[in-house]
N, C-alpha and C. Protein backbone atom coordinates (compact mmCIF):
# COMPACT_ATOMS: atom_id res chain seq x y z
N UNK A 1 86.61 86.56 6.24
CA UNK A 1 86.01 87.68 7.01
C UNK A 1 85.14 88.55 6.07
N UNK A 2 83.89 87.99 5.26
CA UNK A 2 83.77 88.59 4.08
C UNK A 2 82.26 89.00 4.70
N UNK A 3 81.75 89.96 4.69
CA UNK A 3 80.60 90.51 5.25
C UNK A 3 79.75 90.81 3.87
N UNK A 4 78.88 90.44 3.17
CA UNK A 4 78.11 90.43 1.90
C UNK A 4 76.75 90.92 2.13
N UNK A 5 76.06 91.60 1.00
CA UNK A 5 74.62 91.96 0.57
C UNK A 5 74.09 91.10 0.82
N UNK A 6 73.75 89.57 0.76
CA UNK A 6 73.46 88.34 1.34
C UNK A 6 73.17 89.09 3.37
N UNK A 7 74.48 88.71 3.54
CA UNK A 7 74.70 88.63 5.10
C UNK A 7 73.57 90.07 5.34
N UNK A 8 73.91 90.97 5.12
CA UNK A 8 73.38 92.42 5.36
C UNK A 8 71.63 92.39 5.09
N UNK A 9 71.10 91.71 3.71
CA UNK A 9 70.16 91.10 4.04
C UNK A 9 69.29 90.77 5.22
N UNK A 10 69.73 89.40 5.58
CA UNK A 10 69.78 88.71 7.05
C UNK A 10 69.25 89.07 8.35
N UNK A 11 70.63 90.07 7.73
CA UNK A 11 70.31 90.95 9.02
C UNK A 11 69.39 92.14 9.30
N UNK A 12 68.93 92.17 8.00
CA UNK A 12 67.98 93.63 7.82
C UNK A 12 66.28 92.75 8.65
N UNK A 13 66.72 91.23 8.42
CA UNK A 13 65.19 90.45 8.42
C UNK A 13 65.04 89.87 10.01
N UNK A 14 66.40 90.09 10.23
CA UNK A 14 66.30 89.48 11.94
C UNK A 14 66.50 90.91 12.59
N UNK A 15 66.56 92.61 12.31
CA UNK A 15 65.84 93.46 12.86
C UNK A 15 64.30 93.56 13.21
N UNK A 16 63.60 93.03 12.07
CA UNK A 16 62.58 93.17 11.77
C UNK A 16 62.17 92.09 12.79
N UNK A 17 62.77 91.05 13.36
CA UNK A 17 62.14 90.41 13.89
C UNK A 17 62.20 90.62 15.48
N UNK A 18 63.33 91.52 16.00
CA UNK A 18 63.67 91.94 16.92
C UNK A 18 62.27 92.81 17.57
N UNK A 19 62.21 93.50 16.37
CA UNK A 19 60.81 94.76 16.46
C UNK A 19 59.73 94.40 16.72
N UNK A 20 59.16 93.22 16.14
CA UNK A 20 58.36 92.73 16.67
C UNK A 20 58.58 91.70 17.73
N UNK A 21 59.13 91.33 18.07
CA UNK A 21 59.23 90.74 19.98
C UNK A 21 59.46 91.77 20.15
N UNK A 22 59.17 93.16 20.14
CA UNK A 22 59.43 94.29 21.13
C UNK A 22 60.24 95.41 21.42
N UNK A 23 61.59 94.99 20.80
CA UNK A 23 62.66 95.73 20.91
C UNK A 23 62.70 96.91 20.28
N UNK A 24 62.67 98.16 21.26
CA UNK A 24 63.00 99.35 20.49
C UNK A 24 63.49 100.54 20.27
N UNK A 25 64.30 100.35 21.05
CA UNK A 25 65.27 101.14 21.40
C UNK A 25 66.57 101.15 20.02
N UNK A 26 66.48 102.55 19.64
CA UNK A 26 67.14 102.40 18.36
C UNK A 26 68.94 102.55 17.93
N UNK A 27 69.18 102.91 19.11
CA UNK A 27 70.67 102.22 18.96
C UNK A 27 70.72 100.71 18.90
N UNK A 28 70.08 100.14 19.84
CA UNK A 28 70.12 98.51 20.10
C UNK A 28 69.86 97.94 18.30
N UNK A 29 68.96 98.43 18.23
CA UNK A 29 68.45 97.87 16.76
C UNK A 29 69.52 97.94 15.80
N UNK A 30 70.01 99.41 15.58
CA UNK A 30 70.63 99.82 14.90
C UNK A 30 72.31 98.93 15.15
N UNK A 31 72.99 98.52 16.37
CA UNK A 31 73.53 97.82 16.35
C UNK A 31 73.81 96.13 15.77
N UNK A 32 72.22 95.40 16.11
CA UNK A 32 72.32 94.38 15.92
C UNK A 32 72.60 94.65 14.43
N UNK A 33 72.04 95.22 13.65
CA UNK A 33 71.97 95.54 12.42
C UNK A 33 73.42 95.81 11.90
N UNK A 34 74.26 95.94 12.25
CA UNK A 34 75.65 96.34 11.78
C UNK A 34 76.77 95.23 12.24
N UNK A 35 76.64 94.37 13.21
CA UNK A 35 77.42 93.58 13.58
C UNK A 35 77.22 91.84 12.64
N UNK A 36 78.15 91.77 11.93
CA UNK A 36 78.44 90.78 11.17
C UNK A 36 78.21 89.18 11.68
N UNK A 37 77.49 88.64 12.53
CA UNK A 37 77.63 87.90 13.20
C UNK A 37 77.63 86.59 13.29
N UNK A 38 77.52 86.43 11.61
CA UNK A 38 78.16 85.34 11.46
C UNK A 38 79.77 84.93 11.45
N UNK A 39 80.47 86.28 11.56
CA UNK A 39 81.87 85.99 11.91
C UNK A 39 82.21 85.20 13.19
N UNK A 40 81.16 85.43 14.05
CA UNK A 40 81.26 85.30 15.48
C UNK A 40 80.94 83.48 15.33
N UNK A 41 80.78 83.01 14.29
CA UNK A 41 80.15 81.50 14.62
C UNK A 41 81.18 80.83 13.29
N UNK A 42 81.35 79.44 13.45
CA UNK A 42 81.89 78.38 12.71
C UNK A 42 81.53 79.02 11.62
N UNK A 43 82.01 78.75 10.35
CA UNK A 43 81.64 78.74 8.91
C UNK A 43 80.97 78.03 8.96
N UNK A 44 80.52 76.79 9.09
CA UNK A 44 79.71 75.54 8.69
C UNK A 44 78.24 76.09 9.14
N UNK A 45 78.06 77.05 10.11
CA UNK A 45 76.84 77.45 10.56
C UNK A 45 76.32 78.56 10.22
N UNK A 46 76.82 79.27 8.76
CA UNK A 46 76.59 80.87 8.63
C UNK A 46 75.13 80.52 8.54
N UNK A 47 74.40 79.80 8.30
CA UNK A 47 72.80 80.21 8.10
C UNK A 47 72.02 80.08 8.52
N UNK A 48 72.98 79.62 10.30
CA UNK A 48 72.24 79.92 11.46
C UNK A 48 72.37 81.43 12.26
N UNK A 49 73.50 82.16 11.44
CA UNK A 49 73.67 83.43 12.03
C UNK A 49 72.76 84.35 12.45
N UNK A 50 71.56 84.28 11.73
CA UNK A 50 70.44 85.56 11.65
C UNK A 50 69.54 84.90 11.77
N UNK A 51 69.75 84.13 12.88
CA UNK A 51 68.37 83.06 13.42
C UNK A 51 67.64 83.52 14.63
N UNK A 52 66.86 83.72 14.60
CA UNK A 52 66.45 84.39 16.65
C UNK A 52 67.34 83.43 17.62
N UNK A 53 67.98 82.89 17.62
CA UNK A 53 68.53 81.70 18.02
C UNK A 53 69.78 81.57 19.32
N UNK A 54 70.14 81.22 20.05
CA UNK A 54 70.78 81.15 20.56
C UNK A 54 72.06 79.89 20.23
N UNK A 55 73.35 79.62 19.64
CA UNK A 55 74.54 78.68 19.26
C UNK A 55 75.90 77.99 19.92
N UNK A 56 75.67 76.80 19.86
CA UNK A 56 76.67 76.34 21.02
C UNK A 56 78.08 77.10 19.91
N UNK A 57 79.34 77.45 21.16
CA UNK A 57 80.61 77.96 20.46
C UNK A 57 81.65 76.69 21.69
N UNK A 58 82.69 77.75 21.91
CA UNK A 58 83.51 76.82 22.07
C UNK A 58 83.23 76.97 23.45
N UNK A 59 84.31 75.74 24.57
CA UNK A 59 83.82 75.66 26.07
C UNK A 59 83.07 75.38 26.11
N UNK A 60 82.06 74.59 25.62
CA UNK A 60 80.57 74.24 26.26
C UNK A 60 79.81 75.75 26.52
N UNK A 61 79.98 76.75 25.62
CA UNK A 61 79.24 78.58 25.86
C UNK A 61 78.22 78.01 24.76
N UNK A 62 77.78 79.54 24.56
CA UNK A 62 76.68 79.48 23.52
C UNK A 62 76.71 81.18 23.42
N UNK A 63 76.51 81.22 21.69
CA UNK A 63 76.47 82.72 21.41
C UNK A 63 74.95 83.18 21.81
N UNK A 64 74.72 83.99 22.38
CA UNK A 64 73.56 84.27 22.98
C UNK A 64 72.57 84.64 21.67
N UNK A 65 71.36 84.08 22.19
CA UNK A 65 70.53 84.54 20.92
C UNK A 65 70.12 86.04 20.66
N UNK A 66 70.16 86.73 19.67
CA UNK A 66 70.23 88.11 19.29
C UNK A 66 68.83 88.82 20.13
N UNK A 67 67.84 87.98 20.40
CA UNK A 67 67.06 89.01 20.92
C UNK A 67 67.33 88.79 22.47
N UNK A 68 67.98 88.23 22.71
CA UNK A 68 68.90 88.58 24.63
C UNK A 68 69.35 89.71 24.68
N UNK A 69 70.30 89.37 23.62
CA UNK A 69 71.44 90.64 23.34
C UNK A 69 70.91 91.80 23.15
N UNK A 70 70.20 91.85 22.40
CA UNK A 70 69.24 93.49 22.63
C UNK A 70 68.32 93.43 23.93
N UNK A 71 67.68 92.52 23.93
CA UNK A 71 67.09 93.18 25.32
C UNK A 71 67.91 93.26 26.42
N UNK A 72 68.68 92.75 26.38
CA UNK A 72 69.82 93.21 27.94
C UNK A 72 70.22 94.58 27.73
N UNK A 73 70.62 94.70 26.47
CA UNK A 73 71.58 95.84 26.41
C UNK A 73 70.06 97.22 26.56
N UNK A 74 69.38 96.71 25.98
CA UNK A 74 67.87 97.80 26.09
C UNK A 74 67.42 98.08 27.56
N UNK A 75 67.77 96.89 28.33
CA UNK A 75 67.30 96.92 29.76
C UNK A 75 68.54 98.00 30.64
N UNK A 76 69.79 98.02 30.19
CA UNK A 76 70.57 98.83 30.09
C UNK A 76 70.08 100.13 30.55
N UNK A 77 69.62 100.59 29.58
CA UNK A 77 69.55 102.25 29.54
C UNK A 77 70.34 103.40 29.56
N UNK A 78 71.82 102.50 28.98
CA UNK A 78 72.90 102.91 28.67
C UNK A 78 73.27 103.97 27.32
N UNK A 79 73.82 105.04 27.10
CA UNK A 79 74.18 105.50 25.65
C UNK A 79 75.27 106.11 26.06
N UNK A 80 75.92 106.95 24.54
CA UNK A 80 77.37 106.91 23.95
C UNK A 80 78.18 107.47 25.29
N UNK A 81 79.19 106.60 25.26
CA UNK A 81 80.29 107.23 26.72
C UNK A 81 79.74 107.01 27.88
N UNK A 82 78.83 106.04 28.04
CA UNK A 82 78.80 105.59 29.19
C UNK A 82 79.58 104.58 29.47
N UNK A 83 79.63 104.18 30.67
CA UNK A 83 80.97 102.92 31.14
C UNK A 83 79.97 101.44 31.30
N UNK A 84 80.69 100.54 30.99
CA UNK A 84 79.63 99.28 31.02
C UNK A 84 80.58 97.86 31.56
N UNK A 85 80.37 97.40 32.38
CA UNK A 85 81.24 95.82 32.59
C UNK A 85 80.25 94.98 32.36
N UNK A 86 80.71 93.99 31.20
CA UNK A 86 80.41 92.76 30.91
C UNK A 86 80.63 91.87 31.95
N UNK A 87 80.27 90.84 32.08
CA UNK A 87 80.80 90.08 33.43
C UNK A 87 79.90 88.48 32.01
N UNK A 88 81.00 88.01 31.30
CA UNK A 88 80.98 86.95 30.35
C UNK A 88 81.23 87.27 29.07
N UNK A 89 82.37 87.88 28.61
CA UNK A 89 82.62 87.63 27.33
C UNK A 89 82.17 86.95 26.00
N UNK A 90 82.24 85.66 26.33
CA UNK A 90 81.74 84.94 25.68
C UNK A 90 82.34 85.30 24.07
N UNK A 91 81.71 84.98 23.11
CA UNK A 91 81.82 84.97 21.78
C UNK A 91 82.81 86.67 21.55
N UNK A 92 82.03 87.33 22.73
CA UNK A 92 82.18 88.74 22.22
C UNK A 92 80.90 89.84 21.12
N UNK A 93 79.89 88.63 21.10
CA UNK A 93 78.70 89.67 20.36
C UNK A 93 78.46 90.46 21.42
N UNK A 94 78.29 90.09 22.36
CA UNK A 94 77.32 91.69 22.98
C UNK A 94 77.99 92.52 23.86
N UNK A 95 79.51 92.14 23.54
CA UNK A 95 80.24 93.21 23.94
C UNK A 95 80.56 94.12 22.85
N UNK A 96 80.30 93.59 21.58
CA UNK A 96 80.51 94.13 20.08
C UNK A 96 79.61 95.04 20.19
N UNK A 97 77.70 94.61 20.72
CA UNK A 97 77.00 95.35 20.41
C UNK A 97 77.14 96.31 21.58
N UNK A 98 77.71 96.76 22.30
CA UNK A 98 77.86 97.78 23.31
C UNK A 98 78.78 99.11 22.35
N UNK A 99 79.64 98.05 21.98
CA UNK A 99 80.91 98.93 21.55
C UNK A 99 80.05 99.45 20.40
N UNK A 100 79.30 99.03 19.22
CA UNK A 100 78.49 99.50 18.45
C UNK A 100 78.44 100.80 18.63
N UNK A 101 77.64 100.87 20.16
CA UNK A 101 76.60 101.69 20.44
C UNK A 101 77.38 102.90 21.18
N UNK A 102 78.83 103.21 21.11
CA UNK A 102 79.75 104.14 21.37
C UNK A 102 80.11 103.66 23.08
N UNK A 103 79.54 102.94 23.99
CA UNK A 103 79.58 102.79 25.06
C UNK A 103 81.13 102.10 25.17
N UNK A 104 81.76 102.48 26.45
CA UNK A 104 82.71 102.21 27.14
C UNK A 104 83.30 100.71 27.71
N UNK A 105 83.72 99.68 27.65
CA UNK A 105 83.45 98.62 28.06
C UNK A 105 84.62 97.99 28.48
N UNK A 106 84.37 97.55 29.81
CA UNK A 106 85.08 96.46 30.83
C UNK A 106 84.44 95.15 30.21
N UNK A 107 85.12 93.95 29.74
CA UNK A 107 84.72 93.13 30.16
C UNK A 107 85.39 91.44 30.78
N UNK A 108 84.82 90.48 31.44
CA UNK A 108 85.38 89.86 32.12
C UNK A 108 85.06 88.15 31.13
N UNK A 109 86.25 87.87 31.19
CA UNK A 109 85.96 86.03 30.96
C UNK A 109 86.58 85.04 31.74
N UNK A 110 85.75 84.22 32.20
CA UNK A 110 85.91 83.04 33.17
C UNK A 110 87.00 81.59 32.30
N UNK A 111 86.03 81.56 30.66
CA UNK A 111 87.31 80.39 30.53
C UNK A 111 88.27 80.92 29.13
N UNK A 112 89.21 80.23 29.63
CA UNK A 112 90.41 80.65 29.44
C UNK A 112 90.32 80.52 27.56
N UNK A 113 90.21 79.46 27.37
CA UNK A 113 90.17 79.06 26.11
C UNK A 113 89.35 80.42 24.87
N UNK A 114 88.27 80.62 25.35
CA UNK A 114 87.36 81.73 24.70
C UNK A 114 87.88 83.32 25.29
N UNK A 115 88.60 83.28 26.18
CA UNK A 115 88.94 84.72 26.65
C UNK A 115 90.06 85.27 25.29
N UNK A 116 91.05 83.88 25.27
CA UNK A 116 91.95 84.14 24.72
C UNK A 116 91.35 83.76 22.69
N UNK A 117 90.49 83.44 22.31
CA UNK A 117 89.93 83.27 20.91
C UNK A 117 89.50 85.19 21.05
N UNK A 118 88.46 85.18 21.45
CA UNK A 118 87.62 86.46 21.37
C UNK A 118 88.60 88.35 21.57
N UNK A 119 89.88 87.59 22.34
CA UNK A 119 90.42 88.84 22.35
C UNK A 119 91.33 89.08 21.25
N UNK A 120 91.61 87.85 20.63
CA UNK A 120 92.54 87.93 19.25
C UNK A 120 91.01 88.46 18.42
N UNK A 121 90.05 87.83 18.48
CA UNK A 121 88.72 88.16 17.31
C UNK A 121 88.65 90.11 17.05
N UNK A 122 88.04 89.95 18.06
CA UNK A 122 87.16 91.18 18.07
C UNK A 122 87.83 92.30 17.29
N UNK A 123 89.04 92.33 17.78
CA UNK A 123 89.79 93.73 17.25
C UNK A 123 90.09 93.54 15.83
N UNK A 124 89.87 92.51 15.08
CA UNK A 124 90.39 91.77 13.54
C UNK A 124 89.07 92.47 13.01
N UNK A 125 87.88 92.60 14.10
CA UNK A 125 86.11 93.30 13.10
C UNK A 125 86.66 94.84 13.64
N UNK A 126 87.88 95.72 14.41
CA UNK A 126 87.58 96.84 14.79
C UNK A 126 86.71 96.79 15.92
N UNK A 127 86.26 95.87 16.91
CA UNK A 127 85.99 95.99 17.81
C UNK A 127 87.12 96.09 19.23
N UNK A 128 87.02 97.25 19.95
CA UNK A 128 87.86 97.25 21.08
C UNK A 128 87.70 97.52 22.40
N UNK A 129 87.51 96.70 23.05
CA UNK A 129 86.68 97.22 24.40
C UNK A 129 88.35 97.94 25.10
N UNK A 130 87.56 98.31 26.29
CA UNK A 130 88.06 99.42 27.11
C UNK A 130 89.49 98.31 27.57
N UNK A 131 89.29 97.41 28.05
CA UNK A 131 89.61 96.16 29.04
C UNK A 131 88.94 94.80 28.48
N UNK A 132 89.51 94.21 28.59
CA UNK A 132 89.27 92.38 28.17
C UNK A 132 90.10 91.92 29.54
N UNK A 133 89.37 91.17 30.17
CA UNK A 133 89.95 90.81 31.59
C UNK A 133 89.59 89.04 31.61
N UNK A 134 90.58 88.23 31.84
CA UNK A 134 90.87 86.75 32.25
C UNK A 134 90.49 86.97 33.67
N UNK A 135 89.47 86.48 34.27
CA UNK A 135 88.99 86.20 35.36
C UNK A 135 87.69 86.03 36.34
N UNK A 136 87.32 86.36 37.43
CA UNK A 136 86.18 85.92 37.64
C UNK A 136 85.13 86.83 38.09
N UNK A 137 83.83 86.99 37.22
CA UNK A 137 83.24 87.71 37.08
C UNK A 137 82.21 88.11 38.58
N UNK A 138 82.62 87.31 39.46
CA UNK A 138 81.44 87.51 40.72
C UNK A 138 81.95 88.51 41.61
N UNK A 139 83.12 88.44 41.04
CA UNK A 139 84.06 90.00 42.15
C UNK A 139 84.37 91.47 41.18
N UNK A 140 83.35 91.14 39.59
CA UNK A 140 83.00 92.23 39.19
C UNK A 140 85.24 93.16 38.88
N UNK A 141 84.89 94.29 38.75
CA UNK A 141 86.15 94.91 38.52
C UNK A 141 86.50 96.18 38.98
N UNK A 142 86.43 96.25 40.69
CA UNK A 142 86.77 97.36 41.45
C UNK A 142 87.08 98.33 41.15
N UNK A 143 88.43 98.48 40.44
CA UNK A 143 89.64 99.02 40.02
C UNK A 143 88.67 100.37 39.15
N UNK A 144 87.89 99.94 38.12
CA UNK A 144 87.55 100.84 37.59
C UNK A 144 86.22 101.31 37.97
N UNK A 145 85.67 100.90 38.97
CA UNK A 145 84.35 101.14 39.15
C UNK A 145 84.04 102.62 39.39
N UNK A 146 82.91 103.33 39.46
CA UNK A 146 81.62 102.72 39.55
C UNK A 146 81.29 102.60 37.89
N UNK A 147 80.26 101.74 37.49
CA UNK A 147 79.93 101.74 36.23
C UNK A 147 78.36 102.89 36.09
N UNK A 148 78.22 102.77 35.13
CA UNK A 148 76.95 103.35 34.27
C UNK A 148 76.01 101.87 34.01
N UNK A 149 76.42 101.03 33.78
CA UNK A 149 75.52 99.54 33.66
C UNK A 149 76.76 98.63 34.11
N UNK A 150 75.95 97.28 34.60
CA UNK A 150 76.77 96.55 34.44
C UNK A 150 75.23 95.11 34.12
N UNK A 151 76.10 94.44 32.86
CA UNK A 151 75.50 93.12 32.81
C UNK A 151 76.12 91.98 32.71
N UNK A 152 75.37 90.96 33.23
CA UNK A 152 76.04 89.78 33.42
C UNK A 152 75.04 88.77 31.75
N UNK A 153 75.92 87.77 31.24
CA UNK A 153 75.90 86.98 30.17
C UNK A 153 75.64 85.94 30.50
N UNK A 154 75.45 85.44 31.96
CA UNK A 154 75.03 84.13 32.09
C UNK A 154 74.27 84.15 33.59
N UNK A 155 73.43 82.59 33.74
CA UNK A 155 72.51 82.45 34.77
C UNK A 155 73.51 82.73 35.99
N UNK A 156 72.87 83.70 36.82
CA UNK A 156 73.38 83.42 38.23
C UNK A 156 72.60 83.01 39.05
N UNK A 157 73.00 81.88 40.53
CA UNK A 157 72.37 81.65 41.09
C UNK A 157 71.73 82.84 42.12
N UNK A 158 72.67 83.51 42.06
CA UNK A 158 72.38 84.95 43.53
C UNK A 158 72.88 86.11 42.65
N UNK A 159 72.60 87.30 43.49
CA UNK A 159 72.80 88.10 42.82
C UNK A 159 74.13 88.72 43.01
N UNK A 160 75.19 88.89 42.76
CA UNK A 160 76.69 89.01 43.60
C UNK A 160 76.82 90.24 44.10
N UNK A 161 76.99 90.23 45.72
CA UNK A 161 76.88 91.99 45.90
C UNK A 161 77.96 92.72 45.43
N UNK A 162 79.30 92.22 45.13
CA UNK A 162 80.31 93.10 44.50
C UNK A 162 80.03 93.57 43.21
N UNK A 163 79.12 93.60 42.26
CA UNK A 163 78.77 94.15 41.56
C UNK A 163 77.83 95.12 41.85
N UNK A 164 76.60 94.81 42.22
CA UNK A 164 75.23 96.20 43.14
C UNK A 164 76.76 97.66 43.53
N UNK A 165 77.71 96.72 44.79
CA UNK A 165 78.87 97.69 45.08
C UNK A 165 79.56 98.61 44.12
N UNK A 166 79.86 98.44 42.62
CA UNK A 166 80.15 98.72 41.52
C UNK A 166 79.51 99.81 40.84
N UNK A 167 78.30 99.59 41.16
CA UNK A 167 77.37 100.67 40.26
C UNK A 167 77.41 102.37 40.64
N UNK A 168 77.63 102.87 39.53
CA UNK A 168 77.02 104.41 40.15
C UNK A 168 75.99 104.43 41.05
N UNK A 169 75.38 105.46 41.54
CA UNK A 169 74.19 106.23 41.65
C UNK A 169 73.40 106.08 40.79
N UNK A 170 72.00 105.95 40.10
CA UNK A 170 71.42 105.56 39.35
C UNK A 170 72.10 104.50 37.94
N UNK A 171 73.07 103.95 38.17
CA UNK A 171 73.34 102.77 37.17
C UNK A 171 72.68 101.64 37.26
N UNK A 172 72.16 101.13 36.30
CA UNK A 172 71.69 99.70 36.59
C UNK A 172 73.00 98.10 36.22
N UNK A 173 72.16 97.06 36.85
CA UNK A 173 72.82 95.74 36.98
C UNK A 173 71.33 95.33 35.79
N UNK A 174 71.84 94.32 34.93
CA UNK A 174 70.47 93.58 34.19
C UNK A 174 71.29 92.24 34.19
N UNK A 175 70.78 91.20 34.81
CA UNK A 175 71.11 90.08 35.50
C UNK A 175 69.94 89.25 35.26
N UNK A 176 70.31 87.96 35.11
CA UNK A 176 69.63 86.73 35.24
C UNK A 176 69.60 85.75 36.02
N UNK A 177 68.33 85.99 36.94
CA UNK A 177 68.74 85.31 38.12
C UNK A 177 68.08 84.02 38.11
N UNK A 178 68.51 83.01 38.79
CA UNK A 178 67.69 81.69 38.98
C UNK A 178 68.91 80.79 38.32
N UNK A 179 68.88 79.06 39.07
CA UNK A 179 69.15 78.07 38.56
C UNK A 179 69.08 77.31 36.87
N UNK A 180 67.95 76.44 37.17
CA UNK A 180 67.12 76.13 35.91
C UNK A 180 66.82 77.25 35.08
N UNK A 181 65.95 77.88 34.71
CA UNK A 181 65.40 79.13 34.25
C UNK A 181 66.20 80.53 34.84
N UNK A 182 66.09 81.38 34.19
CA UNK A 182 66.40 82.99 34.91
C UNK A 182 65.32 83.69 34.81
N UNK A 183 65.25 84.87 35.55
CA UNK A 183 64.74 85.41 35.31
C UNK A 183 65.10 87.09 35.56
N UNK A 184 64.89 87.33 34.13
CA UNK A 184 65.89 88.84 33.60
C UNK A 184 65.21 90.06 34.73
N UNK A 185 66.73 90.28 35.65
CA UNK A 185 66.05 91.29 36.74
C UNK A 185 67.10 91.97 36.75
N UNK A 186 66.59 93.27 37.07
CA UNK A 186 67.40 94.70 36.68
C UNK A 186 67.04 95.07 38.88
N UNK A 187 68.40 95.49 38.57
CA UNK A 187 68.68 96.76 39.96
C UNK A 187 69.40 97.85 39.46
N UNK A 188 68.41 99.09 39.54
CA UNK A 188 68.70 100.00 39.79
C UNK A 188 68.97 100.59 40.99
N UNK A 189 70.40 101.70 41.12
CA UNK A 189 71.00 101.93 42.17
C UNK A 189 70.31 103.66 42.71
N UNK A 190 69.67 103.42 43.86
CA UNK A 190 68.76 104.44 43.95
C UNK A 190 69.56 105.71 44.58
N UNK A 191 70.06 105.18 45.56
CA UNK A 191 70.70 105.69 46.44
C UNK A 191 71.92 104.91 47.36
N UNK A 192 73.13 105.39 47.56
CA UNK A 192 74.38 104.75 48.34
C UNK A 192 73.90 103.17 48.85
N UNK A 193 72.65 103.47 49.48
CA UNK A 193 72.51 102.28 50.13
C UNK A 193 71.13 101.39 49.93
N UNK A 194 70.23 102.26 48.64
CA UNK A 194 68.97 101.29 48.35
C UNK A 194 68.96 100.96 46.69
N UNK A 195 68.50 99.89 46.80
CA UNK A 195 68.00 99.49 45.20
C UNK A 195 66.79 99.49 44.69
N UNK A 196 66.80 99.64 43.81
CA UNK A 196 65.27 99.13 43.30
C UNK A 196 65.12 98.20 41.94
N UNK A 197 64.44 96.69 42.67
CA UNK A 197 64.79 95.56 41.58
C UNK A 197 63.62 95.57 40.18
N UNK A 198 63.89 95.11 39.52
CA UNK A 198 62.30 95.13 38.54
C UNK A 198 62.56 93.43 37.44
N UNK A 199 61.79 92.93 37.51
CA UNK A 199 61.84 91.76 36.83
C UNK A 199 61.02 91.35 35.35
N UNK A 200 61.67 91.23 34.52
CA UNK A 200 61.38 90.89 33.11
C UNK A 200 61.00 89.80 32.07
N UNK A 201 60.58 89.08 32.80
CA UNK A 201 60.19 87.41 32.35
C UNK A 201 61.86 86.49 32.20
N UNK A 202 60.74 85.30 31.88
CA UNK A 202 61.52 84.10 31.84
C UNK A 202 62.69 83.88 31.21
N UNK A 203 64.33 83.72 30.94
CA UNK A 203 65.18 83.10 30.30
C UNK A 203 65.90 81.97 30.34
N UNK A 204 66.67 81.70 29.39
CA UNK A 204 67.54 80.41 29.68
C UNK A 204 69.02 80.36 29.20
N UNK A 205 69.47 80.90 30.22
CA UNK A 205 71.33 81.05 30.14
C UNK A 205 72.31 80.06 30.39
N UNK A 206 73.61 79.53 30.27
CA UNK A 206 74.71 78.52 30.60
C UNK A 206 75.08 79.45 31.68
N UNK A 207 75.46 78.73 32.95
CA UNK A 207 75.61 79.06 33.96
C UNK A 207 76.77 80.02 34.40
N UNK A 208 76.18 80.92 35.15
CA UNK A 208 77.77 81.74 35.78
C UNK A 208 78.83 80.86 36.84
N UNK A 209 80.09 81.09 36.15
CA UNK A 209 80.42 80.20 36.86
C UNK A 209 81.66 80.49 37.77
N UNK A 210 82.05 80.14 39.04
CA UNK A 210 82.59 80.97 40.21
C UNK A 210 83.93 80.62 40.51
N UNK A 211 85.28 81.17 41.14
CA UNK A 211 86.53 81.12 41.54
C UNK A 211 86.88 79.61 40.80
N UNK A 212 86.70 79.43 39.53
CA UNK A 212 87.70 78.75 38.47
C UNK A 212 89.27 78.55 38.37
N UNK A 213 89.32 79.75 38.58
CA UNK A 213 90.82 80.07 38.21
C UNK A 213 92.23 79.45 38.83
């Protein structure tokens, strides 16, 4: 678990590269920049850690590539003490980079195998979300709702209304919608009963995936 001038490096050079694709919102930055993330991947692959890259992990997932992870969380428009549900766990980076960023966090995992790796992980770096939840992310997490953001970590085919249901009053959803391709679309919650969608170009996510359990 050895985090080095090397690693820190790395990571100073895959900010820099964040900045230029765009990203700039300076908590986001300032997060990617602090999260170790090659912990988050095999040893055999540390020097793919600080790659723009996206990495297969375990389950057939993939650690999302770092400039997702900031731009979701940027599409956000989230800061410190706001409430946030993940809806895909996954590795746990970009629930790391939430927690970074002082934000509040629900989040949900579909397979079992990575729910239970990532919730032993995270807290070993001092990462602690609010909630770590075994289950299925299309029915979102009532119980504590409404959120301040909520994002989803993988392609959905539709957009699930129990989440839109979830949101505050001006909270946003930043979602990836589409089959094959996604495409990164934000709803903001205007009012009780209207949205307003906005769409962000092309991505390519491992699929959301539904009543598993």
């Amino acid at each position: 678990m050895k985090d080095t001038y090397t690693h820190k490096g790395m990571r100073k050079r895959l900010v820099e590269t964040l900045k230029a694709k765009g990203i700039k919102n300076k908590a986001v930055l300032e997060a990617i920049n602090a999260i170790p993330r090659h912990l988050f991947m095999d040893s055999g692959f540390i020097e793919h850690a600080y790659v723009d890259k996206a990495f297969p992990i375990a389950a057939d997932q993939t650690i999302s590539q770092p400039y997702t992870v900031a731009r979701q969380t940027e599409l956000l428009e989230v800061t410190k003490g706001d409430k946030v549900l993940e809806i895909g766990t996954g590795s746990g980076y970009q629930t790391a980079a939430l927690l970074e960023m002082g934000i509040i966090v629900f989040s949900i995992e579909r397979q079992n195998e990575l729910f239970k790796k990532t919730k032993r992980f995270l807290p070993k770096l001092g990462y602690r979300p609010k909630r770590l939840i075994f289950g299925d992310g299309y029915k979102g997490l009532p119980e504590e709702a409404p959120y301040d953001g909520i994002v989803v970590t993988a392609g959905a085919p539709f957009v699930p209304n129990p989440l839109l249901a979830q949101l505050k009053v001006g909270g946003r959803l930043v979602i990836p919608v589409g089959e094959e391709n996604q495409i990164m679309t934000v709803f903001t919650r205007t009012s009780e009963k209207e949205f307003e969608k906005n769409e962000y170009g092309e991505f390519r996510f491992v699929p959301l995936l539904e009543d598993k359990n």
